[in-house]
PDB file of N, CA and C in Angstrom:
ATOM      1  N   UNK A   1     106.836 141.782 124.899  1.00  0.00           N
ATOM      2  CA  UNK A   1     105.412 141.600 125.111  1.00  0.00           C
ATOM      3  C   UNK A   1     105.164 140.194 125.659  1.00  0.00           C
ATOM      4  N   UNK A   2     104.504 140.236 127.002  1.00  0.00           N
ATOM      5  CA  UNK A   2     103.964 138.712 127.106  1.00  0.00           C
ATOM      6  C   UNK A   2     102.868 138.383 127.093  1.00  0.00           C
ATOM      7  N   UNK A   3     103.129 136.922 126.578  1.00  0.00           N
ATOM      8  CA  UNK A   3     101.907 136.266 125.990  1.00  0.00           C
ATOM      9  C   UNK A   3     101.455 135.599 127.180  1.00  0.00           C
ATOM     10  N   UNK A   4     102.141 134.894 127.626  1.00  0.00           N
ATOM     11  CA  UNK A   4     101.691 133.581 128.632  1.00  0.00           C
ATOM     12  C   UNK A   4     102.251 133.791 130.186  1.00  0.00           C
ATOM     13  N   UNK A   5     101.260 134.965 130.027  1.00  0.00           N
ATOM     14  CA  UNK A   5     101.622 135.445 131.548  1.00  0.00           C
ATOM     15  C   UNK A   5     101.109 134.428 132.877  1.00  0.00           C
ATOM     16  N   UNK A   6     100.707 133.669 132.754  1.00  0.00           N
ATOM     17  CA  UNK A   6     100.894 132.512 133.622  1.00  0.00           C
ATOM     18  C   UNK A   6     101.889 131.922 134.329  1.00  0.00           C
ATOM     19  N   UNK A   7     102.390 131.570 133.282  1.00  0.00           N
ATOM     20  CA  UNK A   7     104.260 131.090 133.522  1.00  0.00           C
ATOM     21  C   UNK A   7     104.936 132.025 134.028  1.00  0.00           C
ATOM     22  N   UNK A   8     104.796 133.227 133.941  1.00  0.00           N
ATOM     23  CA  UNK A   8     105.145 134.388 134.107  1.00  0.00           C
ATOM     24  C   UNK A   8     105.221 134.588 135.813  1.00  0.00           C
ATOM     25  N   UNK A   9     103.896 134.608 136.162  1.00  0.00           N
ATOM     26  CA  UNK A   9     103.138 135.223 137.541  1.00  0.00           C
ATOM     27  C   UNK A   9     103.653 133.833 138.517  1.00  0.00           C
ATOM     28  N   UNK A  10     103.748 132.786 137.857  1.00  0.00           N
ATOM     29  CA  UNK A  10     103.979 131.516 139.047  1.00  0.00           C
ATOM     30  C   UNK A  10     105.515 131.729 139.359  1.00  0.00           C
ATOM     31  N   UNK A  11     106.650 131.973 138.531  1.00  0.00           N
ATOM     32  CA  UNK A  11     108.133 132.171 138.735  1.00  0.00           C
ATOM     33  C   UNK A  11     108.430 134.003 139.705  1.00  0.00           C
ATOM     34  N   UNK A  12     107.377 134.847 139.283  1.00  0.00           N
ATOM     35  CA  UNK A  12     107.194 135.804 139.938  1.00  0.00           C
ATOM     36  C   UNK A  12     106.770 136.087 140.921  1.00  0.00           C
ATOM     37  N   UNK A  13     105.439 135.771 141.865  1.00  0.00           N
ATOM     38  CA  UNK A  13     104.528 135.921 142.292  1.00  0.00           C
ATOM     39  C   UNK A  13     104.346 135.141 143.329  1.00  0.00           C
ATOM     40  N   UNK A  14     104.014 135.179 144.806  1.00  0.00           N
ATOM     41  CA  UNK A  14     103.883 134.117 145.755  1.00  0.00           C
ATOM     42  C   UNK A  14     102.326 133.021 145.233  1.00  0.00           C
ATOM     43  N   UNK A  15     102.787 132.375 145.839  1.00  0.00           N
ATOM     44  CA  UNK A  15     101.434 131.108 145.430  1.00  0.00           C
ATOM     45  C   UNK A  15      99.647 132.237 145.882  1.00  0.00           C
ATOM     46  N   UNK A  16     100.235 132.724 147.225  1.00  0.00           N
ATOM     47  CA  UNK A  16      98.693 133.133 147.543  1.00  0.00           C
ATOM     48  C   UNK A  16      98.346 134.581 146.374  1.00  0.00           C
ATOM     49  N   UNK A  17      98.875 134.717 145.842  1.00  0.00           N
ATOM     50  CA  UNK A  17      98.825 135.848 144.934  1.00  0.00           C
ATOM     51  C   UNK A  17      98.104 135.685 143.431  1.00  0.00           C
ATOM     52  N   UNK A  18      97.806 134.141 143.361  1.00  0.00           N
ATOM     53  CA  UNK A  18      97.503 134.002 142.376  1.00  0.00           C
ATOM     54  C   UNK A  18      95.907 132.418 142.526  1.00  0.00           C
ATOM     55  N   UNK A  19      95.571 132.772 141.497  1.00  0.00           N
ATOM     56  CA  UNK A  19      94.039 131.937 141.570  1.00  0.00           C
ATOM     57  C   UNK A  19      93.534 131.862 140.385  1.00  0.00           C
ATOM     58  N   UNK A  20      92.086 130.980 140.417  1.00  0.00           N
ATOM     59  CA  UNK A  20      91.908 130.795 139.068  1.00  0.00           C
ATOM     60  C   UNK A  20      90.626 130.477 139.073  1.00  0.00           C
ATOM     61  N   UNK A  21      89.534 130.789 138.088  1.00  0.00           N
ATOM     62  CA  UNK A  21      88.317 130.066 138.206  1.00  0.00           C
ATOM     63  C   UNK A  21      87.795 129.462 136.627  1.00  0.00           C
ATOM     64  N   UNK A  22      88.588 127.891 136.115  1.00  0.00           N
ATOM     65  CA  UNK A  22      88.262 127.498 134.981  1.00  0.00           C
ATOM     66  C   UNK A  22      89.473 128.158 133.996  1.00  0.00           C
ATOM     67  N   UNK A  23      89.380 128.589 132.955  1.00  0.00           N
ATOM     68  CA  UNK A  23      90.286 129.436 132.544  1.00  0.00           C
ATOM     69  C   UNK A  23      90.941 130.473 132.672  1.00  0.00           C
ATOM     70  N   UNK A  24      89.750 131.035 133.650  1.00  0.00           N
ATOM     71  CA  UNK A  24      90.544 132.616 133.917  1.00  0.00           C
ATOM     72  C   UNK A  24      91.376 132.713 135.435  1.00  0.00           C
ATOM     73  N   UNK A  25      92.527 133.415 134.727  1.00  0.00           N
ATOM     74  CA  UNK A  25      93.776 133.212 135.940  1.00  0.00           C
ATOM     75  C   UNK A  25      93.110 134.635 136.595  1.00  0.00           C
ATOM     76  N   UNK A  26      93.482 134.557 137.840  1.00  0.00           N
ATOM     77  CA  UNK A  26      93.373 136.009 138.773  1.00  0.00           C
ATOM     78  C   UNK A  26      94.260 136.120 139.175  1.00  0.00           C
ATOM     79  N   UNK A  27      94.851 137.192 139.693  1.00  0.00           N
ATOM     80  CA  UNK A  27      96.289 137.801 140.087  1.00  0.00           C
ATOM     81  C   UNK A  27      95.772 139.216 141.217  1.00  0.00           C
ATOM     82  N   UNK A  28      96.375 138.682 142.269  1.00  0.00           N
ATOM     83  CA  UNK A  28      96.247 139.804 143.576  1.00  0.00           C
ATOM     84  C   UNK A  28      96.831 141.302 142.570  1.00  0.00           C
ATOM     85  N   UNK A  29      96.228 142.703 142.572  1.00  0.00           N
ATOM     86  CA  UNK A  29      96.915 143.547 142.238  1.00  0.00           C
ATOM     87  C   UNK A  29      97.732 144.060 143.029  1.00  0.00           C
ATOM     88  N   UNK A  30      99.117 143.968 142.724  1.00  0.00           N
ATOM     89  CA  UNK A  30     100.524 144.363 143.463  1.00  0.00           C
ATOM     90  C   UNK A  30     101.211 145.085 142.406  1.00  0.00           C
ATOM     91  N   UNK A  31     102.203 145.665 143.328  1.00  0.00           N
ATOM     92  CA  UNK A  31     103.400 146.414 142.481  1.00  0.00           C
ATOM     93  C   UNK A  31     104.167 145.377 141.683  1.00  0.00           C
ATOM     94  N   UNK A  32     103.926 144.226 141.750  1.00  0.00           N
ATOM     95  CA  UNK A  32     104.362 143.490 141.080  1.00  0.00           C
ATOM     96  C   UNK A  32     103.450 142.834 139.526  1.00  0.00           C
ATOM     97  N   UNK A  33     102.551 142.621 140.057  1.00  0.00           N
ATOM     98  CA  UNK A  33     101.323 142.233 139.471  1.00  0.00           C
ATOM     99  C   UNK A  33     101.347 143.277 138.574  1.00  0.00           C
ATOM    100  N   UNK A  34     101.436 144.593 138.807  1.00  0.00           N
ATOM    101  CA  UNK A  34     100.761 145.567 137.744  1.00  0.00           C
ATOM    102  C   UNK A  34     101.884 146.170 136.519  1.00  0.00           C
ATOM    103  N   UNK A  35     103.309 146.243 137.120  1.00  0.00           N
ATOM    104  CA  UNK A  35     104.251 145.657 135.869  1.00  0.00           C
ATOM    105  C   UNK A  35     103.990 144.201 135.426  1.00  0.00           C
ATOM    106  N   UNK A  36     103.618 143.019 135.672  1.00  0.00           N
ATOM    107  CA  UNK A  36     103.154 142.078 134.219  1.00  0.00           C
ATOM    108  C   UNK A  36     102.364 142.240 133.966  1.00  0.00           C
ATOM    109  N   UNK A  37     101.179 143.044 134.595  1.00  0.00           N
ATOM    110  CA  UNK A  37      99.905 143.389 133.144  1.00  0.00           C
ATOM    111  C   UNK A  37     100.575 144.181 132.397  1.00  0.00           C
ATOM    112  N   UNK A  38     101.258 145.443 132.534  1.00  0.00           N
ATOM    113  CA  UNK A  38     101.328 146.408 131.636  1.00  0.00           C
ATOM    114  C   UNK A  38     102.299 145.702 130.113  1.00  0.00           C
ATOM    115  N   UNK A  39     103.448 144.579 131.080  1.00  0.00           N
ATOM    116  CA  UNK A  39     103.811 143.675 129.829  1.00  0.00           C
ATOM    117  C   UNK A  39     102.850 142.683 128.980  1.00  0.00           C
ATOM    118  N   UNK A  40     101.703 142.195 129.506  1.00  0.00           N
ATOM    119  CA  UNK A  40     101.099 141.314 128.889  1.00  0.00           C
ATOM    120  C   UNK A  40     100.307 142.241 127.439  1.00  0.00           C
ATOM    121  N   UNK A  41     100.361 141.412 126.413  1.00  0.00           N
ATOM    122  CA  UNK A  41      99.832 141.425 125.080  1.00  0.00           C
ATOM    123  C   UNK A  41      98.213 141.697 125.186  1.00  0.00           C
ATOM    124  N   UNK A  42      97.945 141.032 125.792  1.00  0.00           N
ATOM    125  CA  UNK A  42      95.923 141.222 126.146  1.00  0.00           C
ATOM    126  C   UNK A  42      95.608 141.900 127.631  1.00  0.00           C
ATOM    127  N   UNK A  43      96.099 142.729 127.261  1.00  0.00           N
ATOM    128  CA  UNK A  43      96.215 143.376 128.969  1.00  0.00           C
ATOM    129  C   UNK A  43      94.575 144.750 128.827  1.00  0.00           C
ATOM    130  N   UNK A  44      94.278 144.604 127.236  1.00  0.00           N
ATOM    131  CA  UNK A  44      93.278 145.194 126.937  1.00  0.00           C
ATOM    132  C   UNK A  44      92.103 144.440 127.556  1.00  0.00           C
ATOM    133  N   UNK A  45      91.975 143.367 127.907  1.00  0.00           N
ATOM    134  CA  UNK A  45      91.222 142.241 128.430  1.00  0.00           C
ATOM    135  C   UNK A  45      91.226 142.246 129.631  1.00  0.00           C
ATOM    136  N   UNK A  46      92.084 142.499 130.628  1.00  0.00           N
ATOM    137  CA  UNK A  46      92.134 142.663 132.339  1.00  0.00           C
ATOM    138  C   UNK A  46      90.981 143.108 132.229  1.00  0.00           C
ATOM    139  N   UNK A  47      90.178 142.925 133.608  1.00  0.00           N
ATOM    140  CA  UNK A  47      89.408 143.785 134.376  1.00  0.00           C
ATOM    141  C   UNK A  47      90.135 143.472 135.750  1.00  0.00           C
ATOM    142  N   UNK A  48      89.325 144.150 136.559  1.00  0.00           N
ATOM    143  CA  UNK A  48      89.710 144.103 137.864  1.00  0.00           C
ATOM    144  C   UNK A  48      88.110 143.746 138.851  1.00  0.00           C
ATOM    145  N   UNK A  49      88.313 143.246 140.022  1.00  0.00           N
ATOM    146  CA  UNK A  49      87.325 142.964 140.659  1.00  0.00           C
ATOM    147  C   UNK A  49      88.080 142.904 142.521  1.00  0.00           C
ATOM    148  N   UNK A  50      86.983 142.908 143.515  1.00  0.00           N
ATOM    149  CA  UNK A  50      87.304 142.830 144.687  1.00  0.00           C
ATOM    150  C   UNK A  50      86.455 141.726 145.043  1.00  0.00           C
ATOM    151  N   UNK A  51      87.237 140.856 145.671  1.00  0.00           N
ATOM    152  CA  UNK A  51      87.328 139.529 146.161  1.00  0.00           C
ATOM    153  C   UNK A  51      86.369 139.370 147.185  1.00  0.00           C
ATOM    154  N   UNK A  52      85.109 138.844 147.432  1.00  0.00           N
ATOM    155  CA  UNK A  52      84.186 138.598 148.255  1.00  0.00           C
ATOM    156  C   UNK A  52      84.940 137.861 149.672  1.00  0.00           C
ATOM    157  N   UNK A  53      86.229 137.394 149.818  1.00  0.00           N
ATOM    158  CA  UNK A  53      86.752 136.741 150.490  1.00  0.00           C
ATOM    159  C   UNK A  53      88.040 137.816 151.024  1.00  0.00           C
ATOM    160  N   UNK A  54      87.465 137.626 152.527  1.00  0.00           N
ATOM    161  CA  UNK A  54      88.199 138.896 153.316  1.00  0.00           C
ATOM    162  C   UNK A  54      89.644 138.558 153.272  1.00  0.00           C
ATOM    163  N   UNK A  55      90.261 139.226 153.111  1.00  0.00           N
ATOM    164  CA  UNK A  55      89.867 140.912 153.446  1.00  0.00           C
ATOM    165  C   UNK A  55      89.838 141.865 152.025  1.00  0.00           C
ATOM    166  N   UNK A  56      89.146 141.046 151.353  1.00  0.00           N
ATOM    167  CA  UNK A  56      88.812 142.042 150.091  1.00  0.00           C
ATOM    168  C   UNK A  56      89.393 142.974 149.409  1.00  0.00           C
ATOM    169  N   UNK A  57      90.278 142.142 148.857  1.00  0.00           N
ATOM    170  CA  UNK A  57      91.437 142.663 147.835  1.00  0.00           C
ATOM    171  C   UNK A  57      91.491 143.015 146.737  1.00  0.00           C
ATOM    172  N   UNK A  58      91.683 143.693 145.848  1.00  0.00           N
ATOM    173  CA  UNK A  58      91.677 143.871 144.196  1.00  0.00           C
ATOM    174  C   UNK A  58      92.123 142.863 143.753  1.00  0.00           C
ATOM    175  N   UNK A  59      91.724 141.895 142.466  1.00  0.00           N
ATOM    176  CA  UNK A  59      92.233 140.837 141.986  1.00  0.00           C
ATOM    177  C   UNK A  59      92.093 141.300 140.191  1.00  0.00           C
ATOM    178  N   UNK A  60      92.816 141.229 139.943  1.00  0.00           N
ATOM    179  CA  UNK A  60      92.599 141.154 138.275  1.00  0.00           C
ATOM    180  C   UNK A  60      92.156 139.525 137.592  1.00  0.00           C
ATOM    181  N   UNK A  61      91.357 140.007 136.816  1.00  0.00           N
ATOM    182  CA  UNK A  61      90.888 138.656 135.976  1.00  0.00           C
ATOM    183  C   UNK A  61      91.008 139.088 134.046  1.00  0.00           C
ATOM    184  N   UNK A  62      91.869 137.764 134.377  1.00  0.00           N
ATOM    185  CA  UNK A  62      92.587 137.429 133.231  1.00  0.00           C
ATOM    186  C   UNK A  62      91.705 136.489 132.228  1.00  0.00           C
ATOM    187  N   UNK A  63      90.947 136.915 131.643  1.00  0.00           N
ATOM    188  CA  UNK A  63      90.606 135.909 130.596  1.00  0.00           C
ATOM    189  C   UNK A  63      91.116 134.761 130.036  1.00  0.00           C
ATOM    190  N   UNK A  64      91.183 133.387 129.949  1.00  0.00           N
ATOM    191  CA  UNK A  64      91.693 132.656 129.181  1.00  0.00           C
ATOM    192  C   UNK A  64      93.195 132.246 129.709  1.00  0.00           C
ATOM    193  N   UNK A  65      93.631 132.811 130.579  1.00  0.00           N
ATOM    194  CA  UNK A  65      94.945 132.812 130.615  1.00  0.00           C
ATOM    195  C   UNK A  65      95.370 131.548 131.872  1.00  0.00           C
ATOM    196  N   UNK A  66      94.510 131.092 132.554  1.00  0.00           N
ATOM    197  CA  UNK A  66      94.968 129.533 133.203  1.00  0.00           C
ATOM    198  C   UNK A  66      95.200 128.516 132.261  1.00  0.00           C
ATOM    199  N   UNK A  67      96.650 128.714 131.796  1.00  0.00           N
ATOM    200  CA  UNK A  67      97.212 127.662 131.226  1.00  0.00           C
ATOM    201  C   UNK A  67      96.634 125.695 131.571  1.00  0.00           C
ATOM    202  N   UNK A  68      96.780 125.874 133.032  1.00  0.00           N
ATOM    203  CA  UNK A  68      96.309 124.279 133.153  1.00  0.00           C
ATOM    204  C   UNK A  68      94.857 124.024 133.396  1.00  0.00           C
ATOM    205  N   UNK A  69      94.555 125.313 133.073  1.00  0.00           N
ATOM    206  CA  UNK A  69      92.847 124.792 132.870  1.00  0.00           C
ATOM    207  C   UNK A  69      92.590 124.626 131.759  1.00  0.00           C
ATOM    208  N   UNK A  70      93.233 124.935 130.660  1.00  0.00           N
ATOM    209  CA  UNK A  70      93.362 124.504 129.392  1.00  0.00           C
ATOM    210  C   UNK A  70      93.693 122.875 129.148  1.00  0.00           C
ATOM    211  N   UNK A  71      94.280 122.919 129.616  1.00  0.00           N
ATOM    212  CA  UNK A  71      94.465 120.794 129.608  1.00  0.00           C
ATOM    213  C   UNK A  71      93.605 119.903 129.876  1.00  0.00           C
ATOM    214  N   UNK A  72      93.178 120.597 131.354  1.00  0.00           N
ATOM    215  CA  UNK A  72      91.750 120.197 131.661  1.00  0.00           C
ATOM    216  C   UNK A  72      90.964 119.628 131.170  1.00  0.00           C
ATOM    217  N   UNK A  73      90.779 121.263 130.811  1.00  0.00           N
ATOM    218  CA  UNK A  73      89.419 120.739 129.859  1.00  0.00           C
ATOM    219  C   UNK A  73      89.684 120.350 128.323  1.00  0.00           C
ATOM    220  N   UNK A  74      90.842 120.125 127.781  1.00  0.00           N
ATOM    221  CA  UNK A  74      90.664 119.586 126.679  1.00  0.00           C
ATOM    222  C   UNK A  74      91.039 117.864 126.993  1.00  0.00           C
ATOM    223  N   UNK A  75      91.464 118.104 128.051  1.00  0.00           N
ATOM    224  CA  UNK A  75      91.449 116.068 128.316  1.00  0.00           C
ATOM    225  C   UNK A  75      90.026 116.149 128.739  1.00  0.00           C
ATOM    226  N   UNK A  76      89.234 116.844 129.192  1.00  0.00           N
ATOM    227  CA  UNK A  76      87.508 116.404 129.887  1.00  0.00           C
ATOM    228  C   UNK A  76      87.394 116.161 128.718  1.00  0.00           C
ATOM    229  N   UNK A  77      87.250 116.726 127.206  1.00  0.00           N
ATOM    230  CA  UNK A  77      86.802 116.738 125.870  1.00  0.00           C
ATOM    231  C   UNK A  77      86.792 115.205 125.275  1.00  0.00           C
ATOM    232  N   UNK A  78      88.104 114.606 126.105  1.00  0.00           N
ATOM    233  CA  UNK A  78      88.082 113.125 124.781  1.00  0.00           C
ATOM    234  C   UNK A  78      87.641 112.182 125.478  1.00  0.00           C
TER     235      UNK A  78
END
């Protein structure tokens, strides 16, 4: 089961395949992409959405799961 599918999708996944807005990671849906949701632990949490930015692709959004937006914002915090 994975947890920190982040780490996951960057060793997997080409750079343009992946995005982020604040915490939530997005991931192009691919044949690749859709074996690590089915491994991820909160995969009950995916949704999916199509990308206002052509050529308008399926992207999954990942709740919570941008690891370095987590740093972020807990260094914005102190």
């Amino acid at each position: 089961m994975i947890t920190n599918i982040y780490e996951l999708a960057i060793k997997t996944l080409p750079p343009e395949q992946i995005d982020n807005h604040g915490t939530d990671l997005y991931i192009m849906v691919t044949k690749e992409s859709r074996k690590l949701i089915e491994q991820y632990k909160f995969k009950a949490n995916v949704e999916t959405f199509i990308s206002a930015i052509p050529p308008h692709v399926l992207w999954y959004d990942i709740p919570f799961a941008y690891a370095p937006g987590w740093t972020k914002t807990e260094t914005e915090g102190n």
